[in-house]
N, C-alpha and C. Protein backbone atom coordinates (compact mmCIF):
# COMPACT_ATOMS: atom_id res chain seq x y z
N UNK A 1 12.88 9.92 -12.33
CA UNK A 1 12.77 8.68 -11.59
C UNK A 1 11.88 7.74 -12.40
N UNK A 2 12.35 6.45 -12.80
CA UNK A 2 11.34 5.24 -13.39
C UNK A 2 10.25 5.30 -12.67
N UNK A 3 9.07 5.24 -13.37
CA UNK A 3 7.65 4.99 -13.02
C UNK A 3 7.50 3.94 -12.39
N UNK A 4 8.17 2.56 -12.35
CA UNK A 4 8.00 1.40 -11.68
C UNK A 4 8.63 2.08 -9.73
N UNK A 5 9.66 2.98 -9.94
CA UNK A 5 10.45 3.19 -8.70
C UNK A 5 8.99 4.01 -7.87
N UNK A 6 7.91 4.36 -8.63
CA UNK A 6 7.48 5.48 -7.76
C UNK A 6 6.31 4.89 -7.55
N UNK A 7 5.88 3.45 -8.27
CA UNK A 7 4.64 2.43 -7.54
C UNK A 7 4.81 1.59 -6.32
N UNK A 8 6.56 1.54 -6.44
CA UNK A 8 6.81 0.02 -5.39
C UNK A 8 6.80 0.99 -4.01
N UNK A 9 6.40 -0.38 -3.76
CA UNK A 9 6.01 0.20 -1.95
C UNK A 9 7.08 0.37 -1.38
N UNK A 10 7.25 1.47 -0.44
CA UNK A 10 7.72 1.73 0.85
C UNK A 10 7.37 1.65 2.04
N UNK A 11 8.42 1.58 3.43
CA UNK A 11 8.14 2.56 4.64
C UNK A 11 9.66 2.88 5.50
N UNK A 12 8.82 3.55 5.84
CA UNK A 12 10.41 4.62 6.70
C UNK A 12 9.47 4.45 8.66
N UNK A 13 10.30 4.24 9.25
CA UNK A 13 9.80 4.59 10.64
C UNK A 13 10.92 5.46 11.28
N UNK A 14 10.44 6.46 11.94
CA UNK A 14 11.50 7.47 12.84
C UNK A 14 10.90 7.06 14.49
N UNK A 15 11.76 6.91 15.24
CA UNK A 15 11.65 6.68 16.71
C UNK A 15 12.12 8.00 16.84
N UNK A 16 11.49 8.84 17.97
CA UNK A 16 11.30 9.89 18.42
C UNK A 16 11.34 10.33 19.86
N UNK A 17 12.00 10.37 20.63
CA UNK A 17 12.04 10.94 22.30
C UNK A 17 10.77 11.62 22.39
N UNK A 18 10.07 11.88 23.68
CA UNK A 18 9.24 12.98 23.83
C UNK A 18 9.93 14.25 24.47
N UNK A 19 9.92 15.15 23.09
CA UNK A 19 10.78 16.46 22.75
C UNK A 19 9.93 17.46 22.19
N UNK A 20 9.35 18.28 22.42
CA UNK A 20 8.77 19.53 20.73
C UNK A 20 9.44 19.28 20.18
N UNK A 21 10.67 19.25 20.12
CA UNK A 21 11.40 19.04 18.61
C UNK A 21 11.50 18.09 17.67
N UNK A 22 10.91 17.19 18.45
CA UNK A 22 10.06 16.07 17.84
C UNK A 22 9.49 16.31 16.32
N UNK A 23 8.65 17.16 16.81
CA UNK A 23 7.97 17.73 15.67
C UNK A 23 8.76 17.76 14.17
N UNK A 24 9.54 19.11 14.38
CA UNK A 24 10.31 19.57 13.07
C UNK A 24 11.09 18.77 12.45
N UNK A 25 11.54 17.62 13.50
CA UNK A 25 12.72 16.70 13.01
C UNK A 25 11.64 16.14 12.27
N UNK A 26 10.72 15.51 12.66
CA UNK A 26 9.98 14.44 11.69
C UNK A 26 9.32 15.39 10.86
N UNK A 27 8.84 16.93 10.59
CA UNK A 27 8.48 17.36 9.19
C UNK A 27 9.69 17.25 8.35
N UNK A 28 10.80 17.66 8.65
CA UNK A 28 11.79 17.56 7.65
C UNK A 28 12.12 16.15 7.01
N UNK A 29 12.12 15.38 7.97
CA UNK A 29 12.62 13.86 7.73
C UNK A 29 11.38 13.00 6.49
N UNK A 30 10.10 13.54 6.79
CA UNK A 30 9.20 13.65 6.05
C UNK A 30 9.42 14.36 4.39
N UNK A 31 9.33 15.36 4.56
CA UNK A 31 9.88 16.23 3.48
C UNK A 31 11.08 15.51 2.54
N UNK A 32 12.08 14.77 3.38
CA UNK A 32 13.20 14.65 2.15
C UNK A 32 12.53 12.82 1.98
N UNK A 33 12.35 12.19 2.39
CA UNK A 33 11.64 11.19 2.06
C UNK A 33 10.66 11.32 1.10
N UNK A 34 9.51 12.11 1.16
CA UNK A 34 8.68 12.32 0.24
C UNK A 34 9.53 12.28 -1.32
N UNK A 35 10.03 13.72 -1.06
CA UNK A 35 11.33 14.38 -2.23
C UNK A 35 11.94 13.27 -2.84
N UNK A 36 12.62 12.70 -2.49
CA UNK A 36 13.23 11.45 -3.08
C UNK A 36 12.73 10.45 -3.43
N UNK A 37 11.48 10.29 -2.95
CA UNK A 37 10.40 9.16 -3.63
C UNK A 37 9.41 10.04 -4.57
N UNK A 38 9.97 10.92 -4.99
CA UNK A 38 9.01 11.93 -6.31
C UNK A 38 7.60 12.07 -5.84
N UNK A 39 7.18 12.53 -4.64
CA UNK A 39 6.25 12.77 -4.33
C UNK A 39 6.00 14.38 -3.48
N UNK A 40 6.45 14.79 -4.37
CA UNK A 40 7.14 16.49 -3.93
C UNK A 40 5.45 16.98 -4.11
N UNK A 41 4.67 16.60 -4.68
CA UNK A 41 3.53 17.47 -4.34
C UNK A 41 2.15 16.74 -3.22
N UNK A 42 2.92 16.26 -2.61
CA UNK A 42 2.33 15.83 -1.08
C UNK A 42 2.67 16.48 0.10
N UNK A 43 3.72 16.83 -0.72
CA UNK A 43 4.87 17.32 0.68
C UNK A 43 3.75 18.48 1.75
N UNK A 44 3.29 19.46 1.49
CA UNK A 44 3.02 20.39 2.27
C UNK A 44 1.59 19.86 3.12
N UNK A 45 0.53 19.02 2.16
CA UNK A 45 -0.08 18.68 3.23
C UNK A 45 0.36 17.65 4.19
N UNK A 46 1.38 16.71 3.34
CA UNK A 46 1.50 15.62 4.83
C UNK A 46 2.70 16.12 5.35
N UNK A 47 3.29 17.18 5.51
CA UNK A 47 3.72 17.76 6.80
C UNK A 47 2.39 18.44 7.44
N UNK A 48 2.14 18.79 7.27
CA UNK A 48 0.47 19.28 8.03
C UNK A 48 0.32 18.42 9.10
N UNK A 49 -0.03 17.41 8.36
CA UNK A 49 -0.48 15.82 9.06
C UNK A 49 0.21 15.27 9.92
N UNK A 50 1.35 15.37 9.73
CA UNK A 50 2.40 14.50 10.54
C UNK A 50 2.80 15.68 11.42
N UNK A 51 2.53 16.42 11.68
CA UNK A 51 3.47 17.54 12.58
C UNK A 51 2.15 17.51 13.46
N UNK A 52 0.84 17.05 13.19
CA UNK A 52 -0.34 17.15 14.09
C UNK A 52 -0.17 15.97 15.03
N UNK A 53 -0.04 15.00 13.78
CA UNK A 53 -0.01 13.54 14.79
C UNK A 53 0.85 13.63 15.38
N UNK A 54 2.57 13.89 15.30
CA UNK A 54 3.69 13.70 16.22
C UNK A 54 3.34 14.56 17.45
N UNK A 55 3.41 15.78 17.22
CA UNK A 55 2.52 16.70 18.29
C UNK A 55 1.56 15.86 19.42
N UNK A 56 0.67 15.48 18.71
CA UNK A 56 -0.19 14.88 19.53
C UNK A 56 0.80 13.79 20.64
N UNK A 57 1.05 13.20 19.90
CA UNK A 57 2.12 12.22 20.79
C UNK A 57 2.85 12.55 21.57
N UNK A 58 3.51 13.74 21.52
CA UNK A 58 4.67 14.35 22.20
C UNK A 58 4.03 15.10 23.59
N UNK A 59 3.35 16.01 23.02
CA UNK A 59 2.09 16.62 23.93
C UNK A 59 1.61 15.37 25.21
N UNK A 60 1.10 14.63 24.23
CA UNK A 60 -0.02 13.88 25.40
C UNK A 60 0.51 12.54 25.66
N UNK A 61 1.66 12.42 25.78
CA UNK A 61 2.06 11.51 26.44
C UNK A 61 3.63 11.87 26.71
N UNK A 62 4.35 10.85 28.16
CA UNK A 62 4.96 10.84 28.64
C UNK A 62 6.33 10.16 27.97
N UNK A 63 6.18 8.94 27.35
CA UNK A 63 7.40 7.90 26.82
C UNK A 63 7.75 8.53 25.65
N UNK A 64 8.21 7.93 24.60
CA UNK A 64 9.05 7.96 23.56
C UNK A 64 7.68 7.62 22.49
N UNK A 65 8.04 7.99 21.53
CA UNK A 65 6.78 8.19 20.34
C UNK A 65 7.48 7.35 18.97
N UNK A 66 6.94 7.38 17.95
CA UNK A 66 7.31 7.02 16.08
C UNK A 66 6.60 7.83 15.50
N UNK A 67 7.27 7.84 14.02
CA UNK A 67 5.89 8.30 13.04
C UNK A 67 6.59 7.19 11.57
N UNK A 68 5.72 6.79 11.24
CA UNK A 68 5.80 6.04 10.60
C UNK A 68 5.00 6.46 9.14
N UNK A 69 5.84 6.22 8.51
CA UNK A 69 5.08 6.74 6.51
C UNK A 69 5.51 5.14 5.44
N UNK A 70 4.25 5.20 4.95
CA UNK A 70 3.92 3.98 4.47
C UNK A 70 3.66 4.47 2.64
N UNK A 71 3.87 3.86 1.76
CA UNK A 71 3.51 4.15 0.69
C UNK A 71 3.26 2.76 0.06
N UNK A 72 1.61 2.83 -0.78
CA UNK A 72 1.58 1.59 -1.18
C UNK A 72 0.68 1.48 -2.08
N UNK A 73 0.03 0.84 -3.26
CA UNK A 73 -0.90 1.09 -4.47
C UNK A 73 -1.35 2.69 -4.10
N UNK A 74 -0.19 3.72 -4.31
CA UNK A 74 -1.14 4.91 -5.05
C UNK A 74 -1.34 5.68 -3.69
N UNK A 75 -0.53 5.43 -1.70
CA UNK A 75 -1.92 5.71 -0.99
C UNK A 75 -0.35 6.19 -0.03
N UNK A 76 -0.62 6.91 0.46
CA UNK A 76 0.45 7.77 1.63
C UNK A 76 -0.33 7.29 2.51
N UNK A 77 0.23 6.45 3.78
CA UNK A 77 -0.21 6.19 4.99
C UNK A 77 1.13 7.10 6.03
N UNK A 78 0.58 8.00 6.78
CA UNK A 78 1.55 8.87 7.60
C UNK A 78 0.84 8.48 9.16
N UNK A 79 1.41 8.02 9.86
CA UNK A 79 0.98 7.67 11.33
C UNK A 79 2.20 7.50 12.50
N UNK A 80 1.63 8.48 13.52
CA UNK A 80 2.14 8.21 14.84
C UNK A 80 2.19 7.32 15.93
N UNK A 81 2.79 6.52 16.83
CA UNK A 81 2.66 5.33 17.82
C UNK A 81 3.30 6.23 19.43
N UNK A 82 2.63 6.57 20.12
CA UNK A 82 2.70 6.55 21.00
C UNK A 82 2.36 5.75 22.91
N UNK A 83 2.90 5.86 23.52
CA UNK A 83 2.92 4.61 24.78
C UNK A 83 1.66 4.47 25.20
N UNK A 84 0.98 5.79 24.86
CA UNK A 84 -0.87 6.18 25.83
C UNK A 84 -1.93 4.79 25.19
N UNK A 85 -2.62 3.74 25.74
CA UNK A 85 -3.59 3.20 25.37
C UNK A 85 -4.49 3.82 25.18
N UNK A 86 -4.99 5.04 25.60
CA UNK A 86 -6.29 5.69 25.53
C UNK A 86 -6.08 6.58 24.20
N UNK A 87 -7.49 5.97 23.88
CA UNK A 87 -8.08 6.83 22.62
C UNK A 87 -8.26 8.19 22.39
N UNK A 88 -7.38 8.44 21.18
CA UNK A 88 -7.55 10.16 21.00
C UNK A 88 -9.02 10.30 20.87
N UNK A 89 -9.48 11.97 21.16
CA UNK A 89 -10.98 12.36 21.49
C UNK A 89 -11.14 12.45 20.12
N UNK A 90 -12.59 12.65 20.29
CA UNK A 90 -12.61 12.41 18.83
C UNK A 90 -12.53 14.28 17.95
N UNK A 91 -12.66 14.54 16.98
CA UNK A 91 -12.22 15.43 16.55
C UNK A 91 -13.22 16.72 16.96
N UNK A 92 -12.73 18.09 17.46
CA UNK A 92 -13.83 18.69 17.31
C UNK A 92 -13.98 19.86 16.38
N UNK A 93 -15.65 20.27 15.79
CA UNK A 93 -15.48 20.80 14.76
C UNK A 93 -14.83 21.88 14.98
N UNK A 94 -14.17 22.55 13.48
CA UNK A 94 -13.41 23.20 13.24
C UNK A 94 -14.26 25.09 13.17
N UNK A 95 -14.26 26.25 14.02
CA UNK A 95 -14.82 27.42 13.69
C UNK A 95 -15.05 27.82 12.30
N UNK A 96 -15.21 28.59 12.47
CA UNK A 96 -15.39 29.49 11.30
C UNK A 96 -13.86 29.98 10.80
N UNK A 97 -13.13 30.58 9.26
CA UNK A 97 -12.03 31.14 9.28
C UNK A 97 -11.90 31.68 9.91
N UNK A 98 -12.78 32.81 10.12
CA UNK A 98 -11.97 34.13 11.46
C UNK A 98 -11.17 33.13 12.72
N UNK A 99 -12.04 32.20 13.34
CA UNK A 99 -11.62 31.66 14.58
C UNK A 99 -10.91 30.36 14.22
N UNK A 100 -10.37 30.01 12.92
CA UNK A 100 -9.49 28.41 12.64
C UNK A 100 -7.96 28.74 13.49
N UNK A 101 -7.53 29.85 13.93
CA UNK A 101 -6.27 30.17 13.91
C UNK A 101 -6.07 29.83 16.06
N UNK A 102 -7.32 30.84 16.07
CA UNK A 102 -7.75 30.93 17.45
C UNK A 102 -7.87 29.34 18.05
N UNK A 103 -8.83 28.54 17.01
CA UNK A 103 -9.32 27.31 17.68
C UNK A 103 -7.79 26.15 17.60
N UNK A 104 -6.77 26.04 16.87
CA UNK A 104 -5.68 25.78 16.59
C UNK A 104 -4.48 25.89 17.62
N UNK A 105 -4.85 27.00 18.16
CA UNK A 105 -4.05 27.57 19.23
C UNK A 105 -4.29 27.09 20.64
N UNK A 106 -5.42 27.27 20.79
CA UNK A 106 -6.46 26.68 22.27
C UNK A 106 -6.38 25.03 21.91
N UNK A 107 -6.11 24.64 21.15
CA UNK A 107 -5.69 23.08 21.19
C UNK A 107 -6.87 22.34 21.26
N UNK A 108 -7.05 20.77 20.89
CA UNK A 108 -8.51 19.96 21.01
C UNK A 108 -8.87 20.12 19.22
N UNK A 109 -8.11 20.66 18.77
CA UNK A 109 -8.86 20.78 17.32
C UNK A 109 -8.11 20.68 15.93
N UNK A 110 -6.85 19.79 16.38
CA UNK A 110 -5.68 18.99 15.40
C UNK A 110 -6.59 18.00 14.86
N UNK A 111 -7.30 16.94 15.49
CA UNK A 111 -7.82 15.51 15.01
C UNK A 111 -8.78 16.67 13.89
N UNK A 112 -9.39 17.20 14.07
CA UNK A 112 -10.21 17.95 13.07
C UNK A 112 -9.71 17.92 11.84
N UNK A 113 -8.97 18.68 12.24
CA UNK A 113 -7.42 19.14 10.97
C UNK A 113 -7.22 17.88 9.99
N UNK A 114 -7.02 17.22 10.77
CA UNK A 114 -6.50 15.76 10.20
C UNK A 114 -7.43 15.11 9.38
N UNK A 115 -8.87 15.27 9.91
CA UNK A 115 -9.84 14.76 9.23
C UNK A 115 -9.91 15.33 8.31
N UNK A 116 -10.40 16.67 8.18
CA UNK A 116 -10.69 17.44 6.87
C UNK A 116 -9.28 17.86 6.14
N UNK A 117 -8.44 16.94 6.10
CA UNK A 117 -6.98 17.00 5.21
C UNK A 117 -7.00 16.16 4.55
N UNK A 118 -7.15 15.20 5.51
CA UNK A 118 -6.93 13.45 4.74
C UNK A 118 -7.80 13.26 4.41
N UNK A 119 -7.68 12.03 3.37
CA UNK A 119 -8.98 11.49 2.57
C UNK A 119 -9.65 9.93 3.61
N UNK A 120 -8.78 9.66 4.45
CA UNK A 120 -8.98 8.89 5.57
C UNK A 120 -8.10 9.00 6.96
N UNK A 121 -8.55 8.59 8.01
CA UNK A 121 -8.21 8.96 9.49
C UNK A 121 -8.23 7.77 10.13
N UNK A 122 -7.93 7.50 11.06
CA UNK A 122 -8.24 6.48 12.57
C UNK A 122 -6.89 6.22 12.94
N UNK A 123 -7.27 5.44 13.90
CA UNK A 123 -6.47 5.00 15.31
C UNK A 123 -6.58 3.53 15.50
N UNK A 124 -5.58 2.88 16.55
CA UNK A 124 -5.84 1.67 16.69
C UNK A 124 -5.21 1.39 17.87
N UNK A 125 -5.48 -0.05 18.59
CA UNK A 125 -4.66 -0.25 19.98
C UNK A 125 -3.57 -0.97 19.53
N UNK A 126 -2.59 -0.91 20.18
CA UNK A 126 -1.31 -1.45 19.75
C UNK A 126 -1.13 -2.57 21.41
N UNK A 127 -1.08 -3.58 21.58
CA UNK A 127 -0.95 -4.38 22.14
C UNK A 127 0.24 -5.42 22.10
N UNK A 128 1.95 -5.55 22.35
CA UNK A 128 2.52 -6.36 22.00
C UNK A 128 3.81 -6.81 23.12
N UNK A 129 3.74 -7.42 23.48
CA UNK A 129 5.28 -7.76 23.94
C UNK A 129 5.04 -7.19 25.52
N UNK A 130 3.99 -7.13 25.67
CA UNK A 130 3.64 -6.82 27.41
C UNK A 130 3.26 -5.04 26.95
N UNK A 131 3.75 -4.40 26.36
CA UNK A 131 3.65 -2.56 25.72
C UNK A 131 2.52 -3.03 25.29
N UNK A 132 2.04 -1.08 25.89
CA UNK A 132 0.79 -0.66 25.21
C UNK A 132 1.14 0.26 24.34
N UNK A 133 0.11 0.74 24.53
CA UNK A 133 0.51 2.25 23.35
C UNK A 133 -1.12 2.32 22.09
N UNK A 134 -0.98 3.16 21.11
CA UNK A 134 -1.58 3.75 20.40
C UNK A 134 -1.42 4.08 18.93
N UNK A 135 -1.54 3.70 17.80
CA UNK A 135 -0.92 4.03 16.29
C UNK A 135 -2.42 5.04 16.20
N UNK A 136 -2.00 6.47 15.55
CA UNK A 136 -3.03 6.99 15.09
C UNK A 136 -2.69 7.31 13.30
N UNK A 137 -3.28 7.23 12.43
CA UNK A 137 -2.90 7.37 11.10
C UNK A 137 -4.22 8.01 10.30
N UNK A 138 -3.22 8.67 9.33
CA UNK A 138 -4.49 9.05 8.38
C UNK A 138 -3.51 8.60 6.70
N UNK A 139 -4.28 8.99 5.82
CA UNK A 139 -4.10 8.40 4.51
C UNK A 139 -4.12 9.48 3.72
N UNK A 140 -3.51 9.66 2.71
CA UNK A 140 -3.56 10.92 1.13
C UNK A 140 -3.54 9.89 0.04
N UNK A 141 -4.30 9.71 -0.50
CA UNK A 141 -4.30 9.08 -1.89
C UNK A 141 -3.69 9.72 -3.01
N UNK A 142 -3.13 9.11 -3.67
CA UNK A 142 -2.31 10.43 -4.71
C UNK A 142 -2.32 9.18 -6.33
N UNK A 143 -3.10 10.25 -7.38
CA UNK A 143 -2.68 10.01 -8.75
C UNK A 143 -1.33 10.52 -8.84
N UNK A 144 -0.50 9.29 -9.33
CA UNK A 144 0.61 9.21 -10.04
C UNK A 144 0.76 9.04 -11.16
């Protein structure tokens, strides 16, 4: 792939039902997007990322969700939009290895995840057209 093809910016948005299956559709949909924009060695953490945030969305709220992947000087922006105005909690710390699997499971401890993955995190209010809702995003910086 030309080096100019793999600076110019992108974005992809997937609209999403609230489904679990939510999830897998958008790691894969993720995955071949990455792949085709030669960014095959992102792939495994920002499915990480994006299967936390969609999750989150799907989980904790009722309407229809997005996840949205952004690429732009050098910087993977991967973020979810869901209907909820209220602010995700904030992250809590992550156990020890023995208990990362345990604390993962018992739930409350994805935003964690997210933090100590990404090289940046946050959230924002989404306000438009009478809709509320929520964008939560984090960032991977990547030498190309």
């Amino acid at each position: 792939m030309p080096e100019t093809e793999i600076h110019a910016p992108w974005e992809y948005s997937l609209h999403i039902p609230n489904d679990v299956r939510a999830v897998a559709v958008s790691r894969r949909t993720l995955r071949l997007i990455l792949t085709v924009h030669g960014l095959i060695r992102l792939v495994d953490v920002a499915e990480l990322l994006a299967a936390e945030l969609v999750s989150n969305a799907v989980r904790h709220t009722k309407g229809p969700a997005a996840l949205r992947v952004l690429w732009a000087a050098g910087v993977l922006r991967i973020g979810a939009w869901d209907a909820d105005p209220e602010p995700p909690g904030p992250p809590q710390p992550l156990g020890q290895v023995a208990d990362l699997l345990d604390d993962l499971l018992e739930g409350g401890r994805g935003l964690a995840m997210v933090k100590a993955c990404s090289d940046e995190w946050g959230w924002q209010p989404l306000i438009s057209d009478g809709g509320r809702g929520k964008y939560v995003w984090c960032e991977l910086a990547a030498a190309v």
